[in-house]
C-alpha atoms as a PDB file:
ATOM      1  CA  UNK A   1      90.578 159.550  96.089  1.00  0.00           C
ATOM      2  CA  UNK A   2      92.648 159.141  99.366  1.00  0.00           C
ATOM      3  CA  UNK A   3      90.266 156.095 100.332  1.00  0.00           C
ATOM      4  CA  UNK A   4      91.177 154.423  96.597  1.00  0.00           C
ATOM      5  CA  UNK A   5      94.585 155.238  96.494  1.00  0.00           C
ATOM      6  CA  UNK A   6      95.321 153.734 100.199  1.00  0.00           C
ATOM      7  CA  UNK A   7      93.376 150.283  99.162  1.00  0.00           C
ATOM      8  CA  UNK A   8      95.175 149.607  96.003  1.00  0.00           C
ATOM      9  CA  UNK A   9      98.150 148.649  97.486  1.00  0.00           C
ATOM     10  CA  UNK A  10      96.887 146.403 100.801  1.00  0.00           C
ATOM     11  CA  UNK A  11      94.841 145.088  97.455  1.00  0.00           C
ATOM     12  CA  UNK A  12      98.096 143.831  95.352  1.00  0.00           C
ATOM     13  CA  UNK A  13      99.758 143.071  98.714  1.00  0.00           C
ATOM     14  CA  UNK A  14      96.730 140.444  99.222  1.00  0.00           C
ATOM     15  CA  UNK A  15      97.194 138.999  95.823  1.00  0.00           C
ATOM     16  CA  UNK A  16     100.504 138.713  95.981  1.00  0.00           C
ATOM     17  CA  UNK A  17     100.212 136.647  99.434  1.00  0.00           C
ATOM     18  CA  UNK A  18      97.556 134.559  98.059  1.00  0.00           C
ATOM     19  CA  UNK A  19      99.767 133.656  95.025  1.00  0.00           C
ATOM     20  CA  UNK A  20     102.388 132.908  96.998  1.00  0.00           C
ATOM     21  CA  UNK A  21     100.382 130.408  99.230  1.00  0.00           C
ATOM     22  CA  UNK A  22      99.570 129.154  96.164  1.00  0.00           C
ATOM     23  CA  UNK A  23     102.438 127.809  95.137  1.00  0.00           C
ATOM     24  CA  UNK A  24     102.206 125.368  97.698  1.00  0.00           C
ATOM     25  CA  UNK A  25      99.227 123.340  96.468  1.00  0.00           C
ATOM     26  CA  UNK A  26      98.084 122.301  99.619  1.00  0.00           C
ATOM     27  CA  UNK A  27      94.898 121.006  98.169  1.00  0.00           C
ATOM     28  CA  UNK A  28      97.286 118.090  97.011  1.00  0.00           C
ATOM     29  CA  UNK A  29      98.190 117.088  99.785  1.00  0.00           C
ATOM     30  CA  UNK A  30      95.493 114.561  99.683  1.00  0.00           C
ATOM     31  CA  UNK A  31      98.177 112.364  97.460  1.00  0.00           C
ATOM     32  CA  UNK A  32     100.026 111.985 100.922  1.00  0.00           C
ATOM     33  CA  UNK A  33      97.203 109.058 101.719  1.00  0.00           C
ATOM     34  CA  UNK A  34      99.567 107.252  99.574  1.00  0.00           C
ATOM     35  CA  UNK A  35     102.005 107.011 102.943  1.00  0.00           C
ATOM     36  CA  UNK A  36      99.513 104.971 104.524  1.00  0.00           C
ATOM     37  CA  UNK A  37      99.341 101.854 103.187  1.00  0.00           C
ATOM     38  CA  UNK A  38     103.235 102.135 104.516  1.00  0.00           C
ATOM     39  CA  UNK A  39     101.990 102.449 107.880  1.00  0.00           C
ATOM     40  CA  UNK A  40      99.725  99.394 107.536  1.00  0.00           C
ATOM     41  CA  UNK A  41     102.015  97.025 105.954  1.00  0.00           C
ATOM     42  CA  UNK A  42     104.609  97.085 108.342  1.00  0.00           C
ATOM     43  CA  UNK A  43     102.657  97.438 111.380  1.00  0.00           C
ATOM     44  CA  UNK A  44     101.172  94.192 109.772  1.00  0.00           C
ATOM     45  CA  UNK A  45     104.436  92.194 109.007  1.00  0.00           C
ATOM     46  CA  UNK A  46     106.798  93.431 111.778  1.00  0.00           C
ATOM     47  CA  UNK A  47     103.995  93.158 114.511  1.00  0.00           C
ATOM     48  CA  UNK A  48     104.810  96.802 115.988  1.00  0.00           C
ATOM     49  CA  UNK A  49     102.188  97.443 118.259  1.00  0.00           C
ATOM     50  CA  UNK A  50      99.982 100.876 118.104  1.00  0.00           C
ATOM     51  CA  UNK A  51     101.433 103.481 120.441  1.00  0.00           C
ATOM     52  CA  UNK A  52     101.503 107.260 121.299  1.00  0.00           C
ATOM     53  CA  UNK A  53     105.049 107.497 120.156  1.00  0.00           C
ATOM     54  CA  UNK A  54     104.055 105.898 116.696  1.00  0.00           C
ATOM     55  CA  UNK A  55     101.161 108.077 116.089  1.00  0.00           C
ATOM     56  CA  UNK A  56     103.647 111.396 117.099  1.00  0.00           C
ATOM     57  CA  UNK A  57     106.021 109.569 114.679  1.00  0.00           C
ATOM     58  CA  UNK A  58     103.374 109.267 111.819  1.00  0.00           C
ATOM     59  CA  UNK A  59     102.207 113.060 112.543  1.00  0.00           C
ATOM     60  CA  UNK A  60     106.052 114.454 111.943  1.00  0.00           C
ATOM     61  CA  UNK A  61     106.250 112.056 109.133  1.00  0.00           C
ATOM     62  CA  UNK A  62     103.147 113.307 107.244  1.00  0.00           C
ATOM     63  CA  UNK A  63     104.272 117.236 107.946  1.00  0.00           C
ATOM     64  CA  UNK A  64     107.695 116.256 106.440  1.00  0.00           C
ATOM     65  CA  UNK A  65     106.119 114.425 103.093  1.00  0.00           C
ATOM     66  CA  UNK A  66     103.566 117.224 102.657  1.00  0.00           C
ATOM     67  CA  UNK A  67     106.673 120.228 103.178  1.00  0.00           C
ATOM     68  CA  UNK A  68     108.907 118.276 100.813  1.00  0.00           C
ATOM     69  CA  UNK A  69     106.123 117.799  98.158  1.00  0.00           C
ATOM     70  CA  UNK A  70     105.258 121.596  98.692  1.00  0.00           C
ATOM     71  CA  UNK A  71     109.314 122.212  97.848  1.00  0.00           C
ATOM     72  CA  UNK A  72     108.717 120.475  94.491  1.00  0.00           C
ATOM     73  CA  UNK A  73     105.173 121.576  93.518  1.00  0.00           C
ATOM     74  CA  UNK A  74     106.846 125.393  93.972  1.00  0.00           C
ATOM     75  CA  UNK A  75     109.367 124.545  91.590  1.00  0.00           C
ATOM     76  CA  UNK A  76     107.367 122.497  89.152  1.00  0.00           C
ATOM     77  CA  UNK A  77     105.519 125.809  88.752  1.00  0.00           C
ATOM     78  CA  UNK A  78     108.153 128.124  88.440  1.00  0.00           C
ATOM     79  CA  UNK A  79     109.601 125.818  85.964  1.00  0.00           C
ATOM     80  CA  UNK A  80     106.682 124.722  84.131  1.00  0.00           C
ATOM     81  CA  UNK A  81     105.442 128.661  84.047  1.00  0.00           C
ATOM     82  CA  UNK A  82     105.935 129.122  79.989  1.00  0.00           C
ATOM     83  CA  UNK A  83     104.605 126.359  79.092  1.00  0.00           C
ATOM     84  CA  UNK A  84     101.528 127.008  81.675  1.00  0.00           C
ATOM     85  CA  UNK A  85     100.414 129.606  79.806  1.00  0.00           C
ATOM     86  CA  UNK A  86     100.024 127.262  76.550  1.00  0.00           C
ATOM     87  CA  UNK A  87      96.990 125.374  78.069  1.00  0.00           C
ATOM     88  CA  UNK A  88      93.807 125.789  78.681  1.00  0.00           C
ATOM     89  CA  UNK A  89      93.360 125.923  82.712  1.00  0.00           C
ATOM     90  CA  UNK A  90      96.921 125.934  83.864  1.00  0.00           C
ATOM     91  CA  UNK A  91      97.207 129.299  82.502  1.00  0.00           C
ATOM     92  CA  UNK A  92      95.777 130.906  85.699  1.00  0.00           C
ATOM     93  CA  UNK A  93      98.122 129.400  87.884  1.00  0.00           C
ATOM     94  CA  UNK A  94     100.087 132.169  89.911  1.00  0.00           C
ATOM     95  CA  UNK A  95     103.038 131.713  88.244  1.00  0.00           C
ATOM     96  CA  UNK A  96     101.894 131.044  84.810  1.00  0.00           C
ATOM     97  CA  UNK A  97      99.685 134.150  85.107  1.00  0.00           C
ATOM     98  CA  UNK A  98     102.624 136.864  86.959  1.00  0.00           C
ATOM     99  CA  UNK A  99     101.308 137.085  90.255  1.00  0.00           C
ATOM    100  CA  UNK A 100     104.547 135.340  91.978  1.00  0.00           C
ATOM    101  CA  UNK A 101     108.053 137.385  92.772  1.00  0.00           C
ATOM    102  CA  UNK A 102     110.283 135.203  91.227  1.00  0.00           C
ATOM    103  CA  UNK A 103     113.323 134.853  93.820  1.00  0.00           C
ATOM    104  CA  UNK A 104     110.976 134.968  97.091  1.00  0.00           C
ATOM    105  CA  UNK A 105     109.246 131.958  95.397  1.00  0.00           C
ATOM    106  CA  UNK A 106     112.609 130.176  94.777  1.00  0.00           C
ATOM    107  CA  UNK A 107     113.600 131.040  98.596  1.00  0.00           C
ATOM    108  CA  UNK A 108     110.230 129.444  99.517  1.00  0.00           C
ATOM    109  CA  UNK A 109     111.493 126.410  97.386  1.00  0.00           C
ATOM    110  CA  UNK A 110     114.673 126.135  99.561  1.00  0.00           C
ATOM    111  CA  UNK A 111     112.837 126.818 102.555  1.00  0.00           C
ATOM    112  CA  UNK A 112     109.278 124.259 102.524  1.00  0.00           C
ATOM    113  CA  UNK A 113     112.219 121.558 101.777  1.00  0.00           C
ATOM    114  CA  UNK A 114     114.733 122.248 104.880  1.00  0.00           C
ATOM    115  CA  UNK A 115     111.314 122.175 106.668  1.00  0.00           C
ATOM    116  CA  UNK A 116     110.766 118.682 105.449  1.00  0.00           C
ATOM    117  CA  UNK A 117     114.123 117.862 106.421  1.00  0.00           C
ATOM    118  CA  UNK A 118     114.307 118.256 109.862  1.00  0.00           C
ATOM    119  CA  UNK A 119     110.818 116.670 110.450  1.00  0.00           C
ATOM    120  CA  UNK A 120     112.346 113.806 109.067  1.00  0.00           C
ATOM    121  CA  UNK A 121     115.528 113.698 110.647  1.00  0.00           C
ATOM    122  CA  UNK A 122     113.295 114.076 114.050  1.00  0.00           C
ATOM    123  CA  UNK A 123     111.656 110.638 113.167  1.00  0.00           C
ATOM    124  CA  UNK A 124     114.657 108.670 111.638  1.00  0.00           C
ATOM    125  CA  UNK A 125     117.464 108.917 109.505  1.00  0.00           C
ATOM    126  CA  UNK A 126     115.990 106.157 106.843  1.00  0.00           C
ATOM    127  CA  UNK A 127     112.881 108.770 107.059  1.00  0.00           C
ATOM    128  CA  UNK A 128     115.612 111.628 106.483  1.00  0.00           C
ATOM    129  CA  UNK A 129     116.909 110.046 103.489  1.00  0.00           C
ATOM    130  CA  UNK A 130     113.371 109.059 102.212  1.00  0.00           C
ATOM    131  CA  UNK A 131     111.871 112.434 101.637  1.00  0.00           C
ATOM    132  CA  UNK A 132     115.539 113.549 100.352  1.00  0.00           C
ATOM    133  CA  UNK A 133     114.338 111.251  97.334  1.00  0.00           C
ATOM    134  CA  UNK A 134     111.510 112.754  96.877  1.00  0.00           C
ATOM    135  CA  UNK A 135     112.695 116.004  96.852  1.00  0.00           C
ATOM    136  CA  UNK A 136     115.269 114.875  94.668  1.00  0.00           C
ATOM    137  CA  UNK A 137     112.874 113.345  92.201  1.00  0.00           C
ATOM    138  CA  UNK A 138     111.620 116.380  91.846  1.00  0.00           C
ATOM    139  CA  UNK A 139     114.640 118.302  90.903  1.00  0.00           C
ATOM    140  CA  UNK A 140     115.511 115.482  88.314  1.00  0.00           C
ATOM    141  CA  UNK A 141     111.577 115.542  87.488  1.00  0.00           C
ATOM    142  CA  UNK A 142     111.662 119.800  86.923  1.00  0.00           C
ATOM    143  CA  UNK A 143     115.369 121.070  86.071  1.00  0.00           C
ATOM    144  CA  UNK A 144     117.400 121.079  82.977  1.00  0.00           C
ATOM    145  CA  UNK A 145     119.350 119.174  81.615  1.00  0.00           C
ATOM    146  CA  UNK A 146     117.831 115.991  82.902  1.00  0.00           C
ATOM    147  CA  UNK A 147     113.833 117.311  83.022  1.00  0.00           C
ATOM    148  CA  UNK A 148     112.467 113.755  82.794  1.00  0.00           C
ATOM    149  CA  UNK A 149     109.170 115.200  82.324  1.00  0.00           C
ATOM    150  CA  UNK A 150     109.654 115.827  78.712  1.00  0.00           C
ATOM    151  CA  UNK A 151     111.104 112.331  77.824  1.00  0.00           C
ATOM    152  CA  UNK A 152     107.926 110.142  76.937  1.00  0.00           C
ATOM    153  CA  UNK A 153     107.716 107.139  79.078  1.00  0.00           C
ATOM    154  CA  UNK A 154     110.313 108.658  81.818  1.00  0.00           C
ATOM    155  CA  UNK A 155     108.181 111.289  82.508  1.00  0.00           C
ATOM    156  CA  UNK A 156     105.232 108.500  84.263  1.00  0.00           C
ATOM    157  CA  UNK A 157     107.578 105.873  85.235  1.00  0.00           C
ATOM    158  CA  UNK A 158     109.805 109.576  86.925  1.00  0.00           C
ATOM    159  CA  UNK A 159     106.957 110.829  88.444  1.00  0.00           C
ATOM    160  CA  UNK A 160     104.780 107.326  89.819  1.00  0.00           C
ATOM    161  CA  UNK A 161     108.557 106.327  91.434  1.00  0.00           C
ATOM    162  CA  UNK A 162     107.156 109.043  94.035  1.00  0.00           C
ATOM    163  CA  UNK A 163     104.449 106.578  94.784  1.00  0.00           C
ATOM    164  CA  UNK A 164     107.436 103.941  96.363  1.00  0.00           C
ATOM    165  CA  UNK A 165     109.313 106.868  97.926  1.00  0.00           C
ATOM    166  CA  UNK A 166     105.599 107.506 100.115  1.00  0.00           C
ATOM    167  CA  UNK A 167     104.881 103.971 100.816  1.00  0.00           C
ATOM    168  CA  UNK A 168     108.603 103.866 102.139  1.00  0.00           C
ATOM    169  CA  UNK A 169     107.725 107.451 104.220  1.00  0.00           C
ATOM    170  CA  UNK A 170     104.866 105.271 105.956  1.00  0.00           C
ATOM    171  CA  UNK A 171     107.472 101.721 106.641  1.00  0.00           C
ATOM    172  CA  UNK A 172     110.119 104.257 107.794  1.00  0.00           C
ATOM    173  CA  UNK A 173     107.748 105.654 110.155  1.00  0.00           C
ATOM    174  CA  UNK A 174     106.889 102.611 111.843  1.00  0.00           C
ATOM    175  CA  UNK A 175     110.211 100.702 111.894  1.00  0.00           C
ATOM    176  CA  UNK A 176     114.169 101.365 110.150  1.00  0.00           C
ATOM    177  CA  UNK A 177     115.525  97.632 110.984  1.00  0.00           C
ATOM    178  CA  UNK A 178     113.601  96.195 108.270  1.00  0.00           C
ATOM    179  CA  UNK A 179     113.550  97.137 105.065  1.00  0.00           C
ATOM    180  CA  UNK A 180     109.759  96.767 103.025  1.00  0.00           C
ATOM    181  CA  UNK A 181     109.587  93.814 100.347  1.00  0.00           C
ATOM    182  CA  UNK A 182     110.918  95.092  96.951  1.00  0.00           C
ATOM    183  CA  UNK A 183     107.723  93.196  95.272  1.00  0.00           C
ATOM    184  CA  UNK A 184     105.101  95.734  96.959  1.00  0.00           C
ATOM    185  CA  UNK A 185     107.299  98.631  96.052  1.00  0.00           C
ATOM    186  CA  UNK A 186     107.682  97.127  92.099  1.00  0.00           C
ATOM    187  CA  UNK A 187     103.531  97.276  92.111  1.00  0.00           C
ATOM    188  CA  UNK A 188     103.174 100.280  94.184  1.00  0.00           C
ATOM    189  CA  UNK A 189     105.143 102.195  91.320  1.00  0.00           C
ATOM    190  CA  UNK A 190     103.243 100.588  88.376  1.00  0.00           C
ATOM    191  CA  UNK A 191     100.301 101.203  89.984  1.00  0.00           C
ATOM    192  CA  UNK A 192     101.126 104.856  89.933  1.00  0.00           C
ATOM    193  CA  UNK A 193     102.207 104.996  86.380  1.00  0.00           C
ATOM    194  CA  UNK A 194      98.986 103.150  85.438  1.00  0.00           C
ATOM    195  CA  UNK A 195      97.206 106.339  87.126  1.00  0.00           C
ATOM    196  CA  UNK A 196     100.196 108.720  85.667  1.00  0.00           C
ATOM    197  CA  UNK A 197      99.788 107.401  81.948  1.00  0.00           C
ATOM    198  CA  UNK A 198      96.133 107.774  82.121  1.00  0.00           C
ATOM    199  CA  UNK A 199      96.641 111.613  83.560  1.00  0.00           C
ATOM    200  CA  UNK A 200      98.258 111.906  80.511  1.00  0.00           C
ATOM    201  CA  UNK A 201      95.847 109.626  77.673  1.00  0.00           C
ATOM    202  CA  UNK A 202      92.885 112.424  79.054  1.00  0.00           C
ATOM    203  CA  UNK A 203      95.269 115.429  78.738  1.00  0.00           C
ATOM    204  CA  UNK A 204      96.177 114.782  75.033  1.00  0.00           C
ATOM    205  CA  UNK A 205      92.563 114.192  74.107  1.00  0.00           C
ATOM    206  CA  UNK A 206      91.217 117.202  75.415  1.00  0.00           C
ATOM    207  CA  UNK A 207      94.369 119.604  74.702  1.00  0.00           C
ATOM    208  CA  UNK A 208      94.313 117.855  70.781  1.00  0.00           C
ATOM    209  CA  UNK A 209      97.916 117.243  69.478  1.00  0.00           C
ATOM    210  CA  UNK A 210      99.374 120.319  68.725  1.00  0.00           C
ATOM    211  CA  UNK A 211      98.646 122.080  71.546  1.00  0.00           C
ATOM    212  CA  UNK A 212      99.640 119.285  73.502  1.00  0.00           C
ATOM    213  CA  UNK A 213     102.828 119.461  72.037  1.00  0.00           C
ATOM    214  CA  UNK A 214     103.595 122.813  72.690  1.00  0.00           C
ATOM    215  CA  UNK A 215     102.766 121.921  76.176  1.00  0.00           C
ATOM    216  CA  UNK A 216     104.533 119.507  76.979  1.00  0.00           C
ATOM    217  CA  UNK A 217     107.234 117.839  74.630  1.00  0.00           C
ATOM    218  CA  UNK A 218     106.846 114.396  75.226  1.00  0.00           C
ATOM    219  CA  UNK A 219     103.320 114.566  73.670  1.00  0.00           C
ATOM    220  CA  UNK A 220     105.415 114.847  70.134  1.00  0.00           C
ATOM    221  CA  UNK A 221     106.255 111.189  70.744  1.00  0.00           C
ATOM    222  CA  UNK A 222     102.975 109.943  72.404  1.00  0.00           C
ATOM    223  CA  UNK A 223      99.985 109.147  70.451  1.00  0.00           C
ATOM    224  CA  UNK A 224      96.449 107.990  72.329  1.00  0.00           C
ATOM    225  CA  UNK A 225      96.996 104.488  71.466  1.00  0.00           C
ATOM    226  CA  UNK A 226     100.630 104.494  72.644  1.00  0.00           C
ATOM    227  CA  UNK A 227      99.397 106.052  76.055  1.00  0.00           C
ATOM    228  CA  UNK A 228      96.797 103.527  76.324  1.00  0.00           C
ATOM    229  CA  UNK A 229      98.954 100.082  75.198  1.00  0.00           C
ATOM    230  CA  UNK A 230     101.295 101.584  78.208  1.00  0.00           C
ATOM    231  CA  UNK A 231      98.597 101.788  80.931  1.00  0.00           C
ATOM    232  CA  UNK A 232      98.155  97.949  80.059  1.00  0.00           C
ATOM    233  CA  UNK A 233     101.450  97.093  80.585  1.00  0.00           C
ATOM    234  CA  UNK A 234     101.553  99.488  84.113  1.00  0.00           C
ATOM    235  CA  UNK A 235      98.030  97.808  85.021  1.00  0.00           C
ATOM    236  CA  UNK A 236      99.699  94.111  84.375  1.00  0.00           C
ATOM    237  CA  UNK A 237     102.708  94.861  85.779  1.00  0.00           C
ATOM    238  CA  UNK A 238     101.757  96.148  89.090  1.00  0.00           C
ATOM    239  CA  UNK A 239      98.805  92.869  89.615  1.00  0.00           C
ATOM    240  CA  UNK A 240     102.134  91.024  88.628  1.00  0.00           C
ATOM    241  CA  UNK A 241     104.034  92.018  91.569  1.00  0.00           C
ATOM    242  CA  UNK A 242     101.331  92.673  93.653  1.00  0.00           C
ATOM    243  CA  UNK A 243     100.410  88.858  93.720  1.00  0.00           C
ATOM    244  CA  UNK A 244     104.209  88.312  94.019  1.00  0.00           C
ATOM    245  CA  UNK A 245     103.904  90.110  97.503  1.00  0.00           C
ATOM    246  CA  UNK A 246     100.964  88.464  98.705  1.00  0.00           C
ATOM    247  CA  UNK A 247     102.334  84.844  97.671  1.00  0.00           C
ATOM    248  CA  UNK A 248     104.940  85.595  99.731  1.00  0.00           C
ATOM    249  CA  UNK A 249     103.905  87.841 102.887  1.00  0.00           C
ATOM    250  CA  UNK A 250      99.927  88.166 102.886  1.00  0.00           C
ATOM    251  CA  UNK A 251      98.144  85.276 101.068  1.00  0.00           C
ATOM    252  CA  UNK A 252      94.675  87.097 102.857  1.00  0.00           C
ATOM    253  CA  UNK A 253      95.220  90.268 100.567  1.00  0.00           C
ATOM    254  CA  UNK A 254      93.902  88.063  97.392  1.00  0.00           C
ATOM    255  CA  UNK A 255      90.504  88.544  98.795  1.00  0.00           C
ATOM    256  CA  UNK A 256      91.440  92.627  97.452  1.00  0.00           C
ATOM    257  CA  UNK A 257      91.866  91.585  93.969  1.00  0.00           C
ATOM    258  CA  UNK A 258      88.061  92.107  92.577  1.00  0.00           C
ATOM    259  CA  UNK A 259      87.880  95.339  94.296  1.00  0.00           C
ATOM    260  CA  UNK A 260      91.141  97.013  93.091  1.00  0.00           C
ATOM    261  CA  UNK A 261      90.297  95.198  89.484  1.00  0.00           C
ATOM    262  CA  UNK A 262      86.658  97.670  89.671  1.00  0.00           C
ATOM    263  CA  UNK A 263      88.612 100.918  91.106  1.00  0.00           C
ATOM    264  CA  UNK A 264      90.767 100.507  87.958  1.00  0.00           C
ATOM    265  CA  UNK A 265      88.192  99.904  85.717  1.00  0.00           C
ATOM    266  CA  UNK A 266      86.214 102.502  87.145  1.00  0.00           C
ATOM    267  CA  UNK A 267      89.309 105.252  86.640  1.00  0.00           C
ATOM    268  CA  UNK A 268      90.091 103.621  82.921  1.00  0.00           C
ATOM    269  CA  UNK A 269      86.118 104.944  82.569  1.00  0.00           C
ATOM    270  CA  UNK A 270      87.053 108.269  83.876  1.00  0.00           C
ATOM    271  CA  UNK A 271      89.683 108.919  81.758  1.00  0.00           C
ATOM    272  CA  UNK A 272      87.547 109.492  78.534  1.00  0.00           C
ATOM    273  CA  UNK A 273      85.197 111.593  80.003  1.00  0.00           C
ATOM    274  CA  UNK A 274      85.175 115.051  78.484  1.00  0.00           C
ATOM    275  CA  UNK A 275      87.438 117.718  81.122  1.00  0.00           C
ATOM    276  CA  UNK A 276      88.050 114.295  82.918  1.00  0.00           C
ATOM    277  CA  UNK A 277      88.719 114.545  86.853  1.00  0.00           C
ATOM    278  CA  UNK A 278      91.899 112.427  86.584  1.00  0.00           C
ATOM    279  CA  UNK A 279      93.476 115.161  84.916  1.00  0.00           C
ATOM    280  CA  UNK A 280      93.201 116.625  88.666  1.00  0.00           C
ATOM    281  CA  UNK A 281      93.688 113.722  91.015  1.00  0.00           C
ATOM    282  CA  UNK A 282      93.207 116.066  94.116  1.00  0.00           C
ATOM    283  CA  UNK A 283      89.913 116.407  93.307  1.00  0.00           C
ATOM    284  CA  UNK A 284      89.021 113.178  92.514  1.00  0.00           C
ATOM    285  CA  UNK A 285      87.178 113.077  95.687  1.00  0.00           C
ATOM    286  CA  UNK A 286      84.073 114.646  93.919  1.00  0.00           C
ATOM    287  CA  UNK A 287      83.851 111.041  92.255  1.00  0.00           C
ATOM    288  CA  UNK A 288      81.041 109.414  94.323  1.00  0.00           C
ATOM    289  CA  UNK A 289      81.117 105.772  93.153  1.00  0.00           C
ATOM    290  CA  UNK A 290      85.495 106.247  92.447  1.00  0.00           C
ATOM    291  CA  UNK A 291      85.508 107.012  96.637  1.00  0.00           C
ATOM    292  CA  UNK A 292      83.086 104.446  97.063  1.00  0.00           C
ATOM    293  CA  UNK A 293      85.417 101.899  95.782  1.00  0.00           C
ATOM    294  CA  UNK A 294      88.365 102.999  97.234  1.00  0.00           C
ATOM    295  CA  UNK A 295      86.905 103.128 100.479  1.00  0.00           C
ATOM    296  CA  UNK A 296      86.083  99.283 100.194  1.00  0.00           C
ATOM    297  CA  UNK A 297      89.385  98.430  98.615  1.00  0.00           C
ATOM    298  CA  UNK A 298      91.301 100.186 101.880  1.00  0.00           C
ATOM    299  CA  UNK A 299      88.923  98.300 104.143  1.00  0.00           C
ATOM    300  CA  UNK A 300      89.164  95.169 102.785  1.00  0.00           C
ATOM    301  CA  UNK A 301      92.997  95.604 102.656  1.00  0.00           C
ATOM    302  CA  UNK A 302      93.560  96.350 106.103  1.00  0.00           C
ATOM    303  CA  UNK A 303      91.184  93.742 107.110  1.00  0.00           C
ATOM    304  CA  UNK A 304      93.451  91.516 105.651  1.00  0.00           C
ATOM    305  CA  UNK A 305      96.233  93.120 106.373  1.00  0.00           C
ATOM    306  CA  UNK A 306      96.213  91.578 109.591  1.00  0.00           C
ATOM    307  CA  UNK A 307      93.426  88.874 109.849  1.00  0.00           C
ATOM    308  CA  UNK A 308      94.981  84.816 109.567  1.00  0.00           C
ATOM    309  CA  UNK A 309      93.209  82.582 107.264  1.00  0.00           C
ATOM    310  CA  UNK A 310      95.161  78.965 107.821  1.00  0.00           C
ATOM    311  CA  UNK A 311      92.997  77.601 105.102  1.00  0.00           C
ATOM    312  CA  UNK A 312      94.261  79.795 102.364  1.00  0.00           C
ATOM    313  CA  UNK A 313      97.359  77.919 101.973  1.00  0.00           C
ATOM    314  CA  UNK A 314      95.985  74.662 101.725  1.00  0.00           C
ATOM    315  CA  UNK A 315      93.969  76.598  98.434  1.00  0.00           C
ATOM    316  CA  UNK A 316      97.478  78.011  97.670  1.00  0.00           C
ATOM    317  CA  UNK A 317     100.186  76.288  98.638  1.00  0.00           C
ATOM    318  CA  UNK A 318     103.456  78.319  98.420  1.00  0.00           C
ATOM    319  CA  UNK A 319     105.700  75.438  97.308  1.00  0.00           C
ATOM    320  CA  UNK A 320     105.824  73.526  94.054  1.00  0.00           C
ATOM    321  CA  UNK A 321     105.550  69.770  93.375  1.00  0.00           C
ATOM    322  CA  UNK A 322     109.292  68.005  94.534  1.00  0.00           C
END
């Protein structure tokens, strides 16, 4: 009896620290490759040379994105715990399910995004005032009144701005005396609302629309073919603007354009599967042939990133007839 009545309580205590941890969703932190491509563009059109300083630089930059996103998946939780409950998986969440203490979760909140803070502010102030976005794109994202996740259409295009707000974590890293092309930044968000609207197309099919509705309130608006007529214009949008950028800075990167039209083909595909991995991005890494893809697209993007083909612009000449 002693033995049982001793473990019980280093049992909860366990829990309770596991939940907590939770909260944190470290396991998305895989969304931080999004900073990257940051890192590569500018070291590509300022010419900043690789050095020990830059690499220290990208390492506090990467802590302070993945503390800051921390902040805002802990309150997304809290926030999000009623409605949790409604679906299917999201119900065992620690929050969702009781396992959390309610104000040492919100401290935690506070906490993961002073954390973030101060990385930043170590690197730069345009850094500083990057992840300051993001964690305040999560606030307007998560807390009444404004809750943009449960206006249709504001919730993506709310959420995929985060997409920007990375690539700028990488450019900010590298240099803060010149500011990354507004064209890149344009596609980079599309590009994340194409993936965003499509999170939410295979969520409504498998939750069915009452559920969904209950679950989140912007599905009372949204119908499948809505969802999918809006990843067209996202997937149009962002090739718009992306060929914008490369007219203009990296005529090379066209080479790209077969391989990212296949990786978004390939996660249009995914998206009707039954439990669909896009719902869960962070494990989209289970995808064989989806890595595969990517892999190639990120090599081939690089590659170009910083190789000079002088023929290209006789093929594609940037001015017009006089």
């Amino acid at each position: 009896m002693s033995l049982t009545t001793i473990s019980l309580p280093s049992s909860a205590v366990r829990g309770r620290l596991v939940a907590h941890l939770a909260l944190f969703r470290l396991d998305h932190s895989v969304k931080q490759v999004f900073v990257l491509p940051g890192i590569v563009v500018a070291a590509s059109i300022t010419g900043g040379p690789a050095s020990l300083a830059l690499f220290w630089r990208a390492v506090l930059g990467l802590l302070a994105v993945v503390a800051v996103a921390s902040s805002n998946y802990v309150l997304n939780e809290l926030l999000d715990a009623p409605f949790d409950r409604l679906h299917p998986t999201k119900c065992m969440r620690p929050a969702a399910s009781g396992m959390v203490h309610v104000p040492l979760a919100y401290a935690q909140w506070i906490a993961c995004g002073v954390v973030g803070f101060l990385l930043a502010l170590a690197v730069s102030k345009m850094l500083f005032l990057t992840v300051l976005s993001l964690w305040v794109m999560g606030c307007l994202y998560n807390i009444p009144p404004f809750r943009t996740k449960d206006v249709p259409y504001l919730d993506v295009l709310s959420e995929s701005i985060n997409n920007p707000i990375r690539f700028c974590v990488g450019w900010y890293i590298v240099t803060s005396t010149v500011l990354p092309p507004a064209s890149l930044l344009i596609a980079y968000w599309m590009l994340g609302g194409y993936f965003m609207a499509l999170k939410r197309f295979s969520e409504f099919r498998q939750i069915g629309y009452k559920l969904a509705a209950l679950y989140r309130r912007s599905f009372l608006v949204y119908t499948e073919r809505s969802l999918l007529v809006s990843v067209l214009f996202y997937a149009a949008t962002s090739m718009l603007f992306f060929g914008a950028f490369i007219m203009r800075y990296r005529m090379e990167m066209i080479f790209a354009f077969p391989f990212i039209a296949l990786l978004m083909a390939d996660y249009f595909n995914l998206a009707f599967s039954e439990n669909s991995p896009v719902q869960h991005p962070e494990k989209l890494y289970r995808e064989p042939r989806l890595m595969a893809l990517l892999a190639v697209c990120c090599i081939v993007l690089v590659c170009t990133s910083f190789v000079h083909i002088p023929w290209l612009a006789q093929v594609f000449p940037k001015s017009g007839l006089h």
